[in-house]
C-alpha atoms as a PDB file:
ATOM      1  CA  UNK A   1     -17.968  13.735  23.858  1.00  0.00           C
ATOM      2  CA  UNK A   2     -17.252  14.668  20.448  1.00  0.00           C
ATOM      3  CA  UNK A   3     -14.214  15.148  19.252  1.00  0.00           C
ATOM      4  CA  UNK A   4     -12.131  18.568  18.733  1.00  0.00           C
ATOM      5  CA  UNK A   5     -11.792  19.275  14.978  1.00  0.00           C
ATOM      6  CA  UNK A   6      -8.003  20.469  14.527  1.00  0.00           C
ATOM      7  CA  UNK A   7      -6.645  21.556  11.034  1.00  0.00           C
ATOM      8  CA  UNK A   8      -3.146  21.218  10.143  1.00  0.00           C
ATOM      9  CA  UNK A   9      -1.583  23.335   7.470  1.00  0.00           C
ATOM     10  CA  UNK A  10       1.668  21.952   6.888  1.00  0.00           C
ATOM     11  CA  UNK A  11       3.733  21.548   3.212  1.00  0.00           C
ATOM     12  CA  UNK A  12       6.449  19.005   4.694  1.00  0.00           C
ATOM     13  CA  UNK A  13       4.414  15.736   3.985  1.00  0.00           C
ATOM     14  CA  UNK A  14       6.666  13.756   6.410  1.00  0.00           C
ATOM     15  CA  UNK A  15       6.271  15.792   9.026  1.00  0.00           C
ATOM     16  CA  UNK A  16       2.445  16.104   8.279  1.00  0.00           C
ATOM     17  CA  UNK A  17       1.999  12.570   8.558  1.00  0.00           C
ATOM     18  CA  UNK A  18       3.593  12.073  11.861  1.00  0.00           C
ATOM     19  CA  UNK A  19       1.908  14.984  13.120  1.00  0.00           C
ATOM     20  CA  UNK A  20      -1.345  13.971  11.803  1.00  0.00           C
ATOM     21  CA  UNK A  21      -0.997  10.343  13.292  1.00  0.00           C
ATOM     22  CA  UNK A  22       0.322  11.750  17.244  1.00  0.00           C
ATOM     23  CA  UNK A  23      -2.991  14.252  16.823  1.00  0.00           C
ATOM     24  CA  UNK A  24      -5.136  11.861  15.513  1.00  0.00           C
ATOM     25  CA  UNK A  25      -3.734   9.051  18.446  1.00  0.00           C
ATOM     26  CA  UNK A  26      -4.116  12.044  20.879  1.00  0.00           C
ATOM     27  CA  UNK A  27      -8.247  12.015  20.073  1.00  0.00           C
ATOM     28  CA  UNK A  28      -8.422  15.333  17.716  1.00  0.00           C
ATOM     29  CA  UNK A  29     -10.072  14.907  14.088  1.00  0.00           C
ATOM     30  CA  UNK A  30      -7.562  16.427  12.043  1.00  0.00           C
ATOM     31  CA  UNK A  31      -7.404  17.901   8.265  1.00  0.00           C
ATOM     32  CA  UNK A  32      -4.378  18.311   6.828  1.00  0.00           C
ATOM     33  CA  UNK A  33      -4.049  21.097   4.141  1.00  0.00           C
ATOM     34  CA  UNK A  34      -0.593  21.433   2.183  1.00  0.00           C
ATOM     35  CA  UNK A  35      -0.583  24.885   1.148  1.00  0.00           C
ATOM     36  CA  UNK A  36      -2.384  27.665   1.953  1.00  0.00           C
ATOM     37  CA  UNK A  37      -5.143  27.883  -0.909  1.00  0.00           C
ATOM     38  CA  UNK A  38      -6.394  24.348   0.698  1.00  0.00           C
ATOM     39  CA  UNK A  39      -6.219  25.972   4.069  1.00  0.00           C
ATOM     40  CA  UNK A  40      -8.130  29.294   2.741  1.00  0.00           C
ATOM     41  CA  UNK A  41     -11.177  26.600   0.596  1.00  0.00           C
ATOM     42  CA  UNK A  42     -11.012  24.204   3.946  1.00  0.00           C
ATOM     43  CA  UNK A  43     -11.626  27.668   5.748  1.00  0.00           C
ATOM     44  CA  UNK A  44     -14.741  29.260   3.536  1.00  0.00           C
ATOM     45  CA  UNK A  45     -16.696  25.668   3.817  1.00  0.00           C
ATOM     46  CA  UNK A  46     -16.279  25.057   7.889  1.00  0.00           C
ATOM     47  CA  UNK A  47     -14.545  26.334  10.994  1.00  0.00           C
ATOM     48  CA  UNK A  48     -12.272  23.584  13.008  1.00  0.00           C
ATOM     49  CA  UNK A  49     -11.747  23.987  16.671  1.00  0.00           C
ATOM     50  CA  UNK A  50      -7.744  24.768  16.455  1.00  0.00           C
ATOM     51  CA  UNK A  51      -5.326  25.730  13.737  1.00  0.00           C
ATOM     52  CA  UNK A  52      -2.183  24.465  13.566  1.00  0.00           C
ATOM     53  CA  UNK A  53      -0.375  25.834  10.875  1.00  0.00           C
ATOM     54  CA  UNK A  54       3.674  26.118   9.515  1.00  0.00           C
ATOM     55  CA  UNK A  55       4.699  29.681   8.508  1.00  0.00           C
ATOM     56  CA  UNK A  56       6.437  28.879   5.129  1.00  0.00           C
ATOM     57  CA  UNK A  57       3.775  27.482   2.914  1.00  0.00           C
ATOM     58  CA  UNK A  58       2.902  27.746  -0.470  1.00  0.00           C
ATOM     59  CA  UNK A  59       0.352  30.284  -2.035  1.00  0.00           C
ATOM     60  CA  UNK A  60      -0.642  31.609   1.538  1.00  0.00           C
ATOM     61  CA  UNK A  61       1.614  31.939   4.462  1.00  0.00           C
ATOM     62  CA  UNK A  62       1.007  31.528   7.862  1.00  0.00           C
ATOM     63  CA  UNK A  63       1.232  35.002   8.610  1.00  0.00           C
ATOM     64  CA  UNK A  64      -1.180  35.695   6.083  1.00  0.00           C
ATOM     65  CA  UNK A  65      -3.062  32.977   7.172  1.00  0.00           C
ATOM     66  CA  UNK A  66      -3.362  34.613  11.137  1.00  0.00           C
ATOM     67  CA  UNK A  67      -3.935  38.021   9.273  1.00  0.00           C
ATOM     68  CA  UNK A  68      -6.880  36.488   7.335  1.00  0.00           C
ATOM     69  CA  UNK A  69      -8.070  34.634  10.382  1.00  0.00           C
ATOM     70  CA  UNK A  70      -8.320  37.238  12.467  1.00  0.00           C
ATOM     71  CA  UNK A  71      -9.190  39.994   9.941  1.00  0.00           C
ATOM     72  CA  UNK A  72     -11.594  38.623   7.627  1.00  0.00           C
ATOM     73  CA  UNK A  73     -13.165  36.096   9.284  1.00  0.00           C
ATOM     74  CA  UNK A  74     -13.023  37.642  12.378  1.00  0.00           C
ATOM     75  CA  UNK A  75     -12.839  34.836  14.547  1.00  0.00           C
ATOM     76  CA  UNK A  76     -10.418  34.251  17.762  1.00  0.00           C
ATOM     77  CA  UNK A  77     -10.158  30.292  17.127  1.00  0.00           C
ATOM     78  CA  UNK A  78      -6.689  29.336  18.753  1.00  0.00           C
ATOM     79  CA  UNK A  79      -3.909  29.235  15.943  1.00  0.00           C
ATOM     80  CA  UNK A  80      -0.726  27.645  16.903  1.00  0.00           C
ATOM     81  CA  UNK A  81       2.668  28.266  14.347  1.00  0.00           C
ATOM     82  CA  UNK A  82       4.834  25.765  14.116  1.00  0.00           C
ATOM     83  CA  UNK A  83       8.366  26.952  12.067  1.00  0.00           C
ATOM     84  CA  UNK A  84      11.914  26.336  11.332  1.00  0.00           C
ATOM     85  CA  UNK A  85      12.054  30.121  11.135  1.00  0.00           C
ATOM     86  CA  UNK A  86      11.905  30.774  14.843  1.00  0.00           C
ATOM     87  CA  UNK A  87      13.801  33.569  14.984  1.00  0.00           C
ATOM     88  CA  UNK A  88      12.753  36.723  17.676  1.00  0.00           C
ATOM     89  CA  UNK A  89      11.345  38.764  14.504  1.00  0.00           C
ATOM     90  CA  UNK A  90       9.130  36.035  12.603  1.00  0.00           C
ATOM     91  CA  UNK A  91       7.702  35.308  16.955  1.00  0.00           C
ATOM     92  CA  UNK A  92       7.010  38.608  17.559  1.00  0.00           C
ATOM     93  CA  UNK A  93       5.416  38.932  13.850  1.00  0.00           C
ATOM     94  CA  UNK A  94       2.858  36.132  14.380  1.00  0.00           C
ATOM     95  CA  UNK A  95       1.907  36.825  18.468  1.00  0.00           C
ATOM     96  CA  UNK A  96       1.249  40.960  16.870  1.00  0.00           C
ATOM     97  CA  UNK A  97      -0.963  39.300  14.349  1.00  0.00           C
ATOM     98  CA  UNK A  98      -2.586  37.519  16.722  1.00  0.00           C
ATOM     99  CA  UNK A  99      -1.171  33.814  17.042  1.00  0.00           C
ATOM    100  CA  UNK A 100      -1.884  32.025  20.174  1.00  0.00           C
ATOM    101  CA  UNK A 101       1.554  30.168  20.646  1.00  0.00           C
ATOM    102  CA  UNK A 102       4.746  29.421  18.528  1.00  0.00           C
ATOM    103  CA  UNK A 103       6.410  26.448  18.272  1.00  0.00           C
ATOM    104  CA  UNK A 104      10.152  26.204  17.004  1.00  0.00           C
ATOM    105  CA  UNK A 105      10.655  23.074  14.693  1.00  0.00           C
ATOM    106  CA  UNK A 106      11.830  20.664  15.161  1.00  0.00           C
ATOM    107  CA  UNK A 107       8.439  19.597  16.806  1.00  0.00           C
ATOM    108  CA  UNK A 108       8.252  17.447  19.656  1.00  0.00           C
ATOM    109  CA  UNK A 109       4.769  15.929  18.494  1.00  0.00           C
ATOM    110  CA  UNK A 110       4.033  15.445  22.657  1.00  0.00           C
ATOM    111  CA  UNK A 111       4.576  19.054  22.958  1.00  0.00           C
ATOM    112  CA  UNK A 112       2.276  19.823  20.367  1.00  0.00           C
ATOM    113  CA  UNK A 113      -0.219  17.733  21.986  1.00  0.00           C
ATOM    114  CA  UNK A 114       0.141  19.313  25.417  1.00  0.00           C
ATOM    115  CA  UNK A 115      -0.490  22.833  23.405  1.00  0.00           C
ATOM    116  CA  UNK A 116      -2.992  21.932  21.560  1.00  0.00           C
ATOM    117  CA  UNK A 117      -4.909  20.684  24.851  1.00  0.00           C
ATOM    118  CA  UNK A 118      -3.868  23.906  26.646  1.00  0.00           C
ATOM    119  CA  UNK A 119      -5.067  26.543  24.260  1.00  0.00           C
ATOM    120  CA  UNK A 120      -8.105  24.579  23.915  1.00  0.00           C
ATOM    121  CA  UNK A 121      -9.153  24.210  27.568  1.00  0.00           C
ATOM    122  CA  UNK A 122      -9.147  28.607  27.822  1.00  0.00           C
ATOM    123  CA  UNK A 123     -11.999  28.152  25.216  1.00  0.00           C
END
């Protein structure tokens, strides 16, 4: 079985790596893109399975990320936000553009596993 390819877009490098190694440990190839120009180039070349991406980000959001997503590349690949900015209006924001699930840092990386496995297992 070949693995699922999961992209991370996430600027905190700490948090990045500890994500990266619980995904990795958890059996997903993962990218990891710190801003959102890498997540836009890693985008244009190939498609991963999941997106997992923070809201606040350099150069491209993750709103604008779902927005591109789902607008210009048309495509209904599961994205999952992850954000220190959970508040009720940034949630409602990013399940209207059409995010799959929102996650309140901090992130319990077992959580994000369980997620991750759920949204993929509707596919």
């Amino acid at each position: 079985m070949t693995k699922k390819r999961l992209l991370l877009a996430e600027d905190d490098e700490l948090l990045a790596s500890l994500l990266n190694f619980r995904l990795k440990k958890g059996g997903y190839e993962v990218s990891h893109s710190a801003n959102g120009k890498e997540v836009k180039e890693y985008l244009e070349q190939q498609m991963p399975d999941i997106i997992v991406s923070d809201i606040m980000m350099p150069y491209f959001s993750g709103m604008e990320l779902i927005a591109y997503v789902r607008k210009e590349l048309k495509s209904q690949i599961p994205i999952i936000i992850i954000s220190s900015a959970g508040n009720e209006e940034n949630v409602l924001n990013a399940f209207e553009l059409g995010a799959n699930d929102f996650i309140s840092k901090p992130v319990s990386p077992s959580e994000l596993l369980v997620r991750v496995a759920r949204e993929l297992n509707k596919i």
